[in-house]
C-alpha atoms as a PDB file:
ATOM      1  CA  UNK A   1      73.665 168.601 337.333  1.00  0.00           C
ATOM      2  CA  UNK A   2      71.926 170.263 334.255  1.00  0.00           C
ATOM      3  CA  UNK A   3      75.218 172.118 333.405  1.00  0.00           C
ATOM      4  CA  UNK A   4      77.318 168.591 333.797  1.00  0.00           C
ATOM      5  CA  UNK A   5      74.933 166.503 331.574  1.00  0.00           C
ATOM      6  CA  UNK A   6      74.771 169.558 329.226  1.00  0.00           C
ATOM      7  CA  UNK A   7      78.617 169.362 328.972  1.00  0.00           C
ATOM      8  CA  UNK A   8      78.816 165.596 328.308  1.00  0.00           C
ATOM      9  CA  UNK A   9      76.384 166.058 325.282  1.00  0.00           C
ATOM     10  CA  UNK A  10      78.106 168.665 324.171  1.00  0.00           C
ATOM     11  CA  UNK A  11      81.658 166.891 324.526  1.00  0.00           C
ATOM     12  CA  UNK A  12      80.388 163.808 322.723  1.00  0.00           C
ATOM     13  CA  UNK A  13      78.933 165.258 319.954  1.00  0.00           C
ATOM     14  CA  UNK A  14      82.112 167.629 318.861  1.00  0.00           C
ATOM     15  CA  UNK A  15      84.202 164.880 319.864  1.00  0.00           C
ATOM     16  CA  UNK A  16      83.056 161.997 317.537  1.00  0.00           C
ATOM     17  CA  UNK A  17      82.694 165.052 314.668  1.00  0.00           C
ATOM     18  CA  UNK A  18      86.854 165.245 315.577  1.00  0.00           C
ATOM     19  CA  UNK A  19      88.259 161.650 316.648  1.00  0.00           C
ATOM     20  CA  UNK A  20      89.373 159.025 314.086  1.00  0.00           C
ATOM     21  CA  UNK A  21      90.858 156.536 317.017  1.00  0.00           C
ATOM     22  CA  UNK A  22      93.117 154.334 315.151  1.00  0.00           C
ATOM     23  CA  UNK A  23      94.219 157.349 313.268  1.00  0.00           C
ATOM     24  CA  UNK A  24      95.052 159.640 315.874  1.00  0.00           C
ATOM     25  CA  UNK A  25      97.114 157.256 318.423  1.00  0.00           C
ATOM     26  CA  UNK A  26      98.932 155.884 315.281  1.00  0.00           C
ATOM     27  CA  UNK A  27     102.837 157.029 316.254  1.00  0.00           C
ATOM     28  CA  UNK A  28     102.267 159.157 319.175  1.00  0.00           C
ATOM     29  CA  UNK A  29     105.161 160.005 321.731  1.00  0.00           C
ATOM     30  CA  UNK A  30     108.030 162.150 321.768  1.00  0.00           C
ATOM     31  CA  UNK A  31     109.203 164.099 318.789  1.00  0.00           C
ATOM     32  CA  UNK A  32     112.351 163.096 317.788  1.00  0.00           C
ATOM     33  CA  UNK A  33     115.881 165.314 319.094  1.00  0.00           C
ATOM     34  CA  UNK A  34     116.119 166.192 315.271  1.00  0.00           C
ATOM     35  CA  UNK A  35     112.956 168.352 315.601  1.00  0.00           C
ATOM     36  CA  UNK A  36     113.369 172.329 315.120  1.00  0.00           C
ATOM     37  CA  UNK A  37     110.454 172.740 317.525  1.00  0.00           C
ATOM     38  CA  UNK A  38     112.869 171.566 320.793  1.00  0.00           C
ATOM     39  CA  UNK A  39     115.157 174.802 319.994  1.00  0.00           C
ATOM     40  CA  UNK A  40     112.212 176.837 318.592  1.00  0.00           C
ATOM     41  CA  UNK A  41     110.880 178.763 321.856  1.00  0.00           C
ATOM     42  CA  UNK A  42     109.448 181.809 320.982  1.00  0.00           C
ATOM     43  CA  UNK A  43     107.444 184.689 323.372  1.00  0.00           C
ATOM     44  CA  UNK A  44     104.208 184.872 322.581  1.00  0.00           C
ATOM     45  CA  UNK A  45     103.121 187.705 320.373  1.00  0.00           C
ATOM     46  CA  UNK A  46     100.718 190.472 320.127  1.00  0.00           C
ATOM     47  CA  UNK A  47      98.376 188.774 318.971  1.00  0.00           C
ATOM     48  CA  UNK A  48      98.990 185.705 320.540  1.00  0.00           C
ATOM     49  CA  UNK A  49      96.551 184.032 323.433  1.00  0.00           C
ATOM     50  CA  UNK A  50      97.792 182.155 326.293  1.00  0.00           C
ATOM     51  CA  UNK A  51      96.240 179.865 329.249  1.00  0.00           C
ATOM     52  CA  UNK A  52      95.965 179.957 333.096  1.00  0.00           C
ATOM     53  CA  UNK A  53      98.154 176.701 332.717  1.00  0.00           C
ATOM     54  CA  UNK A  54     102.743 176.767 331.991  1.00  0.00           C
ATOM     55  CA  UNK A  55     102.537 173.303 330.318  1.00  0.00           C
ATOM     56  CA  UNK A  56     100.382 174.636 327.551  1.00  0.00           C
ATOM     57  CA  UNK A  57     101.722 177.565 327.442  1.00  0.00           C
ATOM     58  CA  UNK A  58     105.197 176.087 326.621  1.00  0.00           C
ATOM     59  CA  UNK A  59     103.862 173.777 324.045  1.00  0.00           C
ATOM     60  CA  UNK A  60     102.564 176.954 322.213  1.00  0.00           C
ATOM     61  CA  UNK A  61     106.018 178.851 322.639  1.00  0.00           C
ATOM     62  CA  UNK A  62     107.627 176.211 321.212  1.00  0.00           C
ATOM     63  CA  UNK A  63     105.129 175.391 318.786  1.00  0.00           C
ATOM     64  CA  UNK A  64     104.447 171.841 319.870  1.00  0.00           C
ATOM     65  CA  UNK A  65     100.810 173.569 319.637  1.00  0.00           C
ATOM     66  CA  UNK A  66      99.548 176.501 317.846  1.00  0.00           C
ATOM     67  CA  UNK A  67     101.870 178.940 318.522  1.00  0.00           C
ATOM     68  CA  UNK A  68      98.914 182.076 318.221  1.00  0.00           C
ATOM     69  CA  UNK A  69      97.098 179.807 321.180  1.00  0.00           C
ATOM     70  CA  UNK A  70      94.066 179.294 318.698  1.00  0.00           C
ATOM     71  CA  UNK A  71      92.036 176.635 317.574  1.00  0.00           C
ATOM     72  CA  UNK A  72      92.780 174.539 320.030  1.00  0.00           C
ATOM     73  CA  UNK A  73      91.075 170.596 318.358  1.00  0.00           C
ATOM     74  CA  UNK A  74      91.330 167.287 320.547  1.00  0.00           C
ATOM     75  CA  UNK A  75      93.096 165.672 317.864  1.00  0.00           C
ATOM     76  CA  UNK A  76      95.697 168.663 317.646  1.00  0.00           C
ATOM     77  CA  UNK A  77      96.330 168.663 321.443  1.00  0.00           C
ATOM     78  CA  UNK A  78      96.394 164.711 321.159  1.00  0.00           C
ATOM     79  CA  UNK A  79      99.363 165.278 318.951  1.00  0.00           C
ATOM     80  CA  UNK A  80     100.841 168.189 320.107  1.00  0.00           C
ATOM     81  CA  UNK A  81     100.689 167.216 324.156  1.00  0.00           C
ATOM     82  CA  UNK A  82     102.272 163.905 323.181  1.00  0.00           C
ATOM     83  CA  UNK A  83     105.168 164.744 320.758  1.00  0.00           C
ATOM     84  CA  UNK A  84     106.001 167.784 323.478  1.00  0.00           C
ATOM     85  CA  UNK A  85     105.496 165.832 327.130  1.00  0.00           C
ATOM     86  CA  UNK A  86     105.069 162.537 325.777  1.00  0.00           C
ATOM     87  CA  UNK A  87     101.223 162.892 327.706  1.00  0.00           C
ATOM     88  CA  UNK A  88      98.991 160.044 326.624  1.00  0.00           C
ATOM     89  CA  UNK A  89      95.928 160.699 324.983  1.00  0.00           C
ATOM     90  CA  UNK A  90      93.545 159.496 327.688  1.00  0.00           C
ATOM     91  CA  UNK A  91      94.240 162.479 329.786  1.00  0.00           C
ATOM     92  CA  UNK A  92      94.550 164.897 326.631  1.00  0.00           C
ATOM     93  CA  UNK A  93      91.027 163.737 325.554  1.00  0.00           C
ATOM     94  CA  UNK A  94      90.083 164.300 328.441  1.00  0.00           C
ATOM     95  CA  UNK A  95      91.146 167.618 329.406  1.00  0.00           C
ATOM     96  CA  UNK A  96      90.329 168.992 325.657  1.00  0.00           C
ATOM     97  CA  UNK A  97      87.044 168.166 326.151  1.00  0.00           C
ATOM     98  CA  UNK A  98      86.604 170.451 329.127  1.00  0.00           C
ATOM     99  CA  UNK A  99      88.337 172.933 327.054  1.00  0.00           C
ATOM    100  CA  UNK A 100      85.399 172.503 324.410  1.00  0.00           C
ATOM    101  CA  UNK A 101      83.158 173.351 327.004  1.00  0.00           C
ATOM    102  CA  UNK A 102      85.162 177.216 327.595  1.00  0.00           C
ATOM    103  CA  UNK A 103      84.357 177.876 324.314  1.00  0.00           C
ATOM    104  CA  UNK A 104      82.149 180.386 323.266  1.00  0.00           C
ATOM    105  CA  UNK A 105      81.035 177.974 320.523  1.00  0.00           C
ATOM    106  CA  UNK A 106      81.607 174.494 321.861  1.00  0.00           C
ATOM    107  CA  UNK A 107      79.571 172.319 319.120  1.00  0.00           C
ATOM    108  CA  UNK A 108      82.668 174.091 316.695  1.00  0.00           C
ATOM    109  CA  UNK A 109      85.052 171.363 318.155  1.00  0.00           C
ATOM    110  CA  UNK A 110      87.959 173.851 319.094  1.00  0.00           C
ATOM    111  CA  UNK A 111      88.727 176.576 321.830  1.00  0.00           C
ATOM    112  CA  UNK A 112      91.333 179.339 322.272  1.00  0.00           C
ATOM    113  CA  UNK A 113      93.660 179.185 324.869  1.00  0.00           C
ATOM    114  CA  UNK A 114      92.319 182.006 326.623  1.00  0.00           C
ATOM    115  CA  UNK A 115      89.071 180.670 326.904  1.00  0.00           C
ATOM    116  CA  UNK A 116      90.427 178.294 329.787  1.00  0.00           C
ATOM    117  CA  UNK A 117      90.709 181.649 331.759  1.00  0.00           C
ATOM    118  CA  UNK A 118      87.578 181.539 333.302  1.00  0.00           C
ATOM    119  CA  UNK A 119      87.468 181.883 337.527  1.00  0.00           C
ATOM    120  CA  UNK A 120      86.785 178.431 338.431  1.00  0.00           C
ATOM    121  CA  UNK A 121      86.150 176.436 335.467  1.00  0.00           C
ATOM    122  CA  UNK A 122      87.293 174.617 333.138  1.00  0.00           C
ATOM    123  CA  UNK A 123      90.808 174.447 334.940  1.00  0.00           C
ATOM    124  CA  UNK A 124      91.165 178.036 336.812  1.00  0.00           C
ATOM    125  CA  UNK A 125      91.426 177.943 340.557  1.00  0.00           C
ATOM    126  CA  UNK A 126      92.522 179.468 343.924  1.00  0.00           C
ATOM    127  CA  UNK A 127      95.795 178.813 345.365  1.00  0.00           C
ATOM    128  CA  UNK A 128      97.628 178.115 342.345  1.00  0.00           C
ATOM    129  CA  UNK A 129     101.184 177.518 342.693  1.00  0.00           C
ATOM    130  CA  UNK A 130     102.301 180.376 340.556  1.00  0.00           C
ATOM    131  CA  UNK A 131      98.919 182.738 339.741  1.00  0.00           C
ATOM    132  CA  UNK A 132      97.222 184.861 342.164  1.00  0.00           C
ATOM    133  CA  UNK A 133      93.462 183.897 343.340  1.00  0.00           C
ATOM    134  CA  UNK A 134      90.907 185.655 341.600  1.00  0.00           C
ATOM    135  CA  UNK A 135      89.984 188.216 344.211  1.00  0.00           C
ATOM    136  CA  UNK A 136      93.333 189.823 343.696  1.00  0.00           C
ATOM    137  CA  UNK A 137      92.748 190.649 340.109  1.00  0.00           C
ATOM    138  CA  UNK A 138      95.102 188.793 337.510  1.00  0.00           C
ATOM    139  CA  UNK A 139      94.604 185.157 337.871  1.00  0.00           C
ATOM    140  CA  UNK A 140      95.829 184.143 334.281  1.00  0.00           C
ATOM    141  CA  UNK A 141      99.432 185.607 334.584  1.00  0.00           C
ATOM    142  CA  UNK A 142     102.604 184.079 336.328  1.00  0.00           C
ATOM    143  CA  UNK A 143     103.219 185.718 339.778  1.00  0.00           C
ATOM    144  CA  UNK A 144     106.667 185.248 341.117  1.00  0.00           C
ATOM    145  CA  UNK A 145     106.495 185.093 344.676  1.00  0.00           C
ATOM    146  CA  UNK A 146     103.868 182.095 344.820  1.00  0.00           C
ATOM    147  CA  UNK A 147     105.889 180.141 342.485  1.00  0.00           C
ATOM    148  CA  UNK A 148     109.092 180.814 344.463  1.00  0.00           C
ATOM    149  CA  UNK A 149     107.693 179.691 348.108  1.00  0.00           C
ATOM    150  CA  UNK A 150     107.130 176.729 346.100  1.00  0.00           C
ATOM    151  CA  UNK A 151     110.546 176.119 345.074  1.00  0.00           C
ATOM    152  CA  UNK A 152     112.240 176.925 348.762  1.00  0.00           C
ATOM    153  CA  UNK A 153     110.134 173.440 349.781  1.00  0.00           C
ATOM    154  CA  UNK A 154     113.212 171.856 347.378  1.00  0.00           C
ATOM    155  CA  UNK A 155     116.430 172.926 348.749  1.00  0.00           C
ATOM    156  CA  UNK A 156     118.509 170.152 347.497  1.00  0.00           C
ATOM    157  CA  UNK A 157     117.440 170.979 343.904  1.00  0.00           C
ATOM    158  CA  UNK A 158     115.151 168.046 343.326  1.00  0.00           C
ATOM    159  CA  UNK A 159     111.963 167.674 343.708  1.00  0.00           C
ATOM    160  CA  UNK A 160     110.283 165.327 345.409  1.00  0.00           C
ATOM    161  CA  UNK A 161     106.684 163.704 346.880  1.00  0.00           C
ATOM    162  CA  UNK A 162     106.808 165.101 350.809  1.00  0.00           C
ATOM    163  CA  UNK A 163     108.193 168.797 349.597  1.00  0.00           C
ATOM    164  CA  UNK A 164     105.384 169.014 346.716  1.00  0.00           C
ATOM    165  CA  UNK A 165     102.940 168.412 349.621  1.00  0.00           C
ATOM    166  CA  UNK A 166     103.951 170.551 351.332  1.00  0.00           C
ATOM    167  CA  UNK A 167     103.724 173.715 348.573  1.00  0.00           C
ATOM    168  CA  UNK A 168     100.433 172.435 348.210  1.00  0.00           C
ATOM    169  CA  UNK A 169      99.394 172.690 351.868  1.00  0.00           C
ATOM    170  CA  UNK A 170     101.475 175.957 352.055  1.00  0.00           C
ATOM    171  CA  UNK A 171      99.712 177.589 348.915  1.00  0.00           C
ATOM    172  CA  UNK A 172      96.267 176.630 350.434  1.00  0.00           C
ATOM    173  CA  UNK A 173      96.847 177.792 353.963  1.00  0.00           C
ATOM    174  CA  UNK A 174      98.086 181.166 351.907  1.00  0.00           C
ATOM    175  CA  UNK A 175      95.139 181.328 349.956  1.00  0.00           C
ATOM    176  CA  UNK A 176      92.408 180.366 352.979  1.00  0.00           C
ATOM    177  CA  UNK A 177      93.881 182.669 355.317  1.00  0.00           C
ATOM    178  CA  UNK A 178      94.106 185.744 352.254  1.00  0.00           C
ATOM    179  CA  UNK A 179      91.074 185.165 350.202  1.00  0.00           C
ATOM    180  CA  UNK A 180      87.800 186.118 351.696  1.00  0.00           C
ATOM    181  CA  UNK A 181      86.082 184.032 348.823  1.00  0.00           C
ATOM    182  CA  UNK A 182      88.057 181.271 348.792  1.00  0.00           C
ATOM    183  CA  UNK A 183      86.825 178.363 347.425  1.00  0.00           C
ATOM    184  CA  UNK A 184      87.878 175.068 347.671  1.00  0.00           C
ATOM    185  CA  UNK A 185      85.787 171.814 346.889  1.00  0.00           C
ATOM    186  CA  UNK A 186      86.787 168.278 345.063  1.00  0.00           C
ATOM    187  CA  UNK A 187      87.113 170.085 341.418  1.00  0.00           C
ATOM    188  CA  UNK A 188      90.019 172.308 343.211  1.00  0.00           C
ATOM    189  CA  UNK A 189      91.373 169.192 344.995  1.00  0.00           C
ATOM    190  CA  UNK A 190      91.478 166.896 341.791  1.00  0.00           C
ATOM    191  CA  UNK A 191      92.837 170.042 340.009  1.00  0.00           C
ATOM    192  CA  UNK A 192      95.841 171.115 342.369  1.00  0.00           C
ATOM    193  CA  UNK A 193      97.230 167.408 343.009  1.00  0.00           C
ATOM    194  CA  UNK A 194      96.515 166.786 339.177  1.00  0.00           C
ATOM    195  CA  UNK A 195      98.601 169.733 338.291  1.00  0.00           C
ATOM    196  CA  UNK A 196     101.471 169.121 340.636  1.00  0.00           C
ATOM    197  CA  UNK A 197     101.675 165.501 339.328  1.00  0.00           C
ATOM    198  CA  UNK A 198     101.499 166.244 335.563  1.00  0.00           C
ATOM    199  CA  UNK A 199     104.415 169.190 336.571  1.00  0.00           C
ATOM    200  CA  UNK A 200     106.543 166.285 338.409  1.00  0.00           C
ATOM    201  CA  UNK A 201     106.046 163.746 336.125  1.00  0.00           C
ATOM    202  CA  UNK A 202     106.630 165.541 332.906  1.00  0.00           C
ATOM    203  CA  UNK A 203     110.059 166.899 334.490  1.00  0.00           C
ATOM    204  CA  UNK A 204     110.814 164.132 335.760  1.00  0.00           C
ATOM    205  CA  UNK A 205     110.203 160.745 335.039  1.00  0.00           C
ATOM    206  CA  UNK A 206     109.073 158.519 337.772  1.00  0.00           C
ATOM    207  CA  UNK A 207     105.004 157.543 338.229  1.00  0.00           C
ATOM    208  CA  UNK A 208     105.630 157.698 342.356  1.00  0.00           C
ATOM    209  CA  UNK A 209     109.243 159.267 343.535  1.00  0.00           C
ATOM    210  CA  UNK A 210     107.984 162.915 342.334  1.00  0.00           C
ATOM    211  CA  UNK A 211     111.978 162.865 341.467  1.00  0.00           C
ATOM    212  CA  UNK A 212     113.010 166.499 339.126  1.00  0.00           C
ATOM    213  CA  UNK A 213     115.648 168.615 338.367  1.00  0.00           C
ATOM    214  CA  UNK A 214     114.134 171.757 339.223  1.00  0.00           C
ATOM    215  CA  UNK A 215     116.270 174.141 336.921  1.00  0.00           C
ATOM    216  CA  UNK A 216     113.360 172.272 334.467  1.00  0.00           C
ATOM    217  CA  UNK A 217     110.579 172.960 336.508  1.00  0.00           C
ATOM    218  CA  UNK A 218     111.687 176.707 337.041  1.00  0.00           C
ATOM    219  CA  UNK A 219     111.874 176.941 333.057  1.00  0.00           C
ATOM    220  CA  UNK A 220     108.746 175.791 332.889  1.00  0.00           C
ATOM    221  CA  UNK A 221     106.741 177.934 335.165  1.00  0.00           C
ATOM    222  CA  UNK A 222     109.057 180.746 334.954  1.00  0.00           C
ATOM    223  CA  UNK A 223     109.626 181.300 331.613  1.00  0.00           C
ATOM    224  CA  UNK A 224     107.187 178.524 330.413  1.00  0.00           C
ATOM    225  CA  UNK A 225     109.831 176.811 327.959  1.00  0.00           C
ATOM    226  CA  UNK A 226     110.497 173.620 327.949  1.00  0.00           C
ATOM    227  CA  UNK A 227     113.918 173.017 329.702  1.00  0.00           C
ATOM    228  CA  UNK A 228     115.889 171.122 326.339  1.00  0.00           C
ATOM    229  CA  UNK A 229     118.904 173.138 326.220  1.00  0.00           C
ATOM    230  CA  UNK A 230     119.443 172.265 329.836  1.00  0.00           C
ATOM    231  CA  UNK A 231     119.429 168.198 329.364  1.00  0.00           C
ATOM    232  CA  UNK A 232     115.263 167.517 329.563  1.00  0.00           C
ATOM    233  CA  UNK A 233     114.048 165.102 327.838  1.00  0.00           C
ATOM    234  CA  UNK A 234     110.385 163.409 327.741  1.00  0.00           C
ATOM    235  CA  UNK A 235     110.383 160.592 330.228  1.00  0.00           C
ATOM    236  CA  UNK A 236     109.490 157.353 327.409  1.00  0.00           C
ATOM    237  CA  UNK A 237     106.440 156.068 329.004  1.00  0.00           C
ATOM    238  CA  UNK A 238     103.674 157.914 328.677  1.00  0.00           C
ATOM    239  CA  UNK A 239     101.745 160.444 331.400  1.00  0.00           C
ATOM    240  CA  UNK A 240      98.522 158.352 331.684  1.00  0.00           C
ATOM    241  CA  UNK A 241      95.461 159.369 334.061  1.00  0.00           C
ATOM    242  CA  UNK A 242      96.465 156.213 335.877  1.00  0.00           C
ATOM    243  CA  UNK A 243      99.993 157.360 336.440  1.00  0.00           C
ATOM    244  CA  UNK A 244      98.945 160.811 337.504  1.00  0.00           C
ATOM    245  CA  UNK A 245      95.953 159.282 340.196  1.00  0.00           C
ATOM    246  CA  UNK A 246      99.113 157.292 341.736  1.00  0.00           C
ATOM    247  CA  UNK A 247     100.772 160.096 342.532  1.00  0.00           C
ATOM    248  CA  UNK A 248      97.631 162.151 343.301  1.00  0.00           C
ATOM    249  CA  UNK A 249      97.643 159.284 345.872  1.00  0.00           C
ATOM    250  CA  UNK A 250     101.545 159.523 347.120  1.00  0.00           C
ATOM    251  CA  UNK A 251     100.881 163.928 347.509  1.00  0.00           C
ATOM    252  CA  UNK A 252      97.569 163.383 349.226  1.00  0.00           C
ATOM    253  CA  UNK A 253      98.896 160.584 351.663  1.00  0.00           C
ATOM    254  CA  UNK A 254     102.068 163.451 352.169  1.00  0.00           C
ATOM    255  CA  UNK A 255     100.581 166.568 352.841  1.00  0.00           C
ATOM    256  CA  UNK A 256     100.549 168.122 356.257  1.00  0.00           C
ATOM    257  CA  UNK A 257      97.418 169.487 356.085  1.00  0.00           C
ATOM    258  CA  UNK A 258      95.669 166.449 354.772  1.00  0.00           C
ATOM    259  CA  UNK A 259      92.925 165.873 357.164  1.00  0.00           C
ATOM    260  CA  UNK A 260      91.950 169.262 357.021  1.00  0.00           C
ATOM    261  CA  UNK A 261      91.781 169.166 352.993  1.00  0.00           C
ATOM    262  CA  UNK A 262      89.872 165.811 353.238  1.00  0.00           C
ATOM    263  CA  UNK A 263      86.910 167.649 355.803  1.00  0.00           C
ATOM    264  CA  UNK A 264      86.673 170.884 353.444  1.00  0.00           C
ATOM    265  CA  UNK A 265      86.274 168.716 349.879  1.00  0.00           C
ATOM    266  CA  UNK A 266      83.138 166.917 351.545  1.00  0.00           C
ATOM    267  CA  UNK A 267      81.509 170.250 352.571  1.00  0.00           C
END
């Protein structure tokens, strides 16, 4: 509770040092086709820092964000998340503000990406659907074979609600049954349906039918690029927190194993 309260304080008072409302949601959403950045995906560099999460990560290859993966502000990743994903601000204010609280300096109103690498907080957390737990070592890295079970629950080469449920349920089986420190609680729950909405919904377009191509999801996990060259394009309402919780919703009410999820988040 003291940590929680001592976030909030923290989050408000670097946040209202950063955020000029009107200003910043003044002409948010995609970036135009004309923009370099689409075509502009680069590896990251030396010296560049990278995240425990693909969707940032791709931003930052293409530049959408900083490319280096430094000084991360809200009003940057406001920007940046929206003219790359079209994601609305609610959810990027949100999540930036946790991403405050990684940093080593948090009252300086920005973080490196590689600050969100941190075992189970802001955003890390077992049974990822493409990093190991962890226990094993590298948790921040993409590992292949997670990330591929998770494709073989698509076999017709979309996407959709009931197979996403199921590489959920899969991944934390995996994980529970590997992982002698396995944790899972509600911050892991909200987390892993968050993430598998946010990857459905910015590949795809839909708020409910989990509906993608998933050449575009393998781009982005796999070589965490945004999928352009192969027909992607931002879905042209934005990714809200409302429109992820619905499908949070739909993957919950899906998932085999969702009586035994529901017991282990209460204990």
């Amino acid at each position: 509770m003291v940590r929680t309260w001592t976030a909030v304080s923290l989050f408000a008072a670097a946040a209202s040092a950063q955020l000029n409302i009107p200003s910043l949601l003044f002409g948010l959403g995609p970036a135009p086709d004309s923009d370099v950045r689409w075509q502009d995906w680069r590896k990251p560099g030396p010296n560049d820092v990278r995240s425990p999460c693909p969707g940032l990560n791709a931003l930052a290859n293409h530049n959408f964000i900083h490319r280096d993966g430094r000084n991360m502000t809200i009003p940057h990743l406001v920007k940046g998340l929206a003219a790359g994903l079209n994601v609305g601000p609610d959810f990027t204010i949100a999540i930036g503000g946790v991403g405050l609280f990684s940093s080593p300096n948090p009252l300086g109103g920005s973080f490196d990406l590689n600050d969100l690498d941190q075992h189970n907080f802001p955003i890390e957390h077992d049974a990822s659907l493409s990093r190991k737990d962890a226990f094993f070592g590298n948790d921040y890295s993409y590992y292949d074979p997670f990330f591929q079970d998770v494709i073989s629950f698509f076999p017709s080469g979309k996407t959709d609600i009931p197979g996403a449920a199921k590489a959920i349920a899969n991944r934390t089986d995996d994980s529970e049954a590997t992982n002698p420190e396995f944790v899972y609680g509600a911050r892991e729950f909200i987390l892993r349906y968050g993430e598998t909405s946010l990857y459905l919904q910015t590949m795809g377009g839909s708020d409910t039918d989990g509906v993608a191509n998933v050449d575009y999801v393998r781009s982005l996990f796999e070589k965490e690029r945004l999928p352009y060259a192969l027909g992607w394009r931002p879905r042209k309402e934005p990714i809200t927190l409302n429109s992820l919780g619905l499908m949070i919703f739909e993957l919950f009410g899906a998932n085999p194993n969702a009586a035994p999820e529901g017991v282990r988040i209460t204990q």
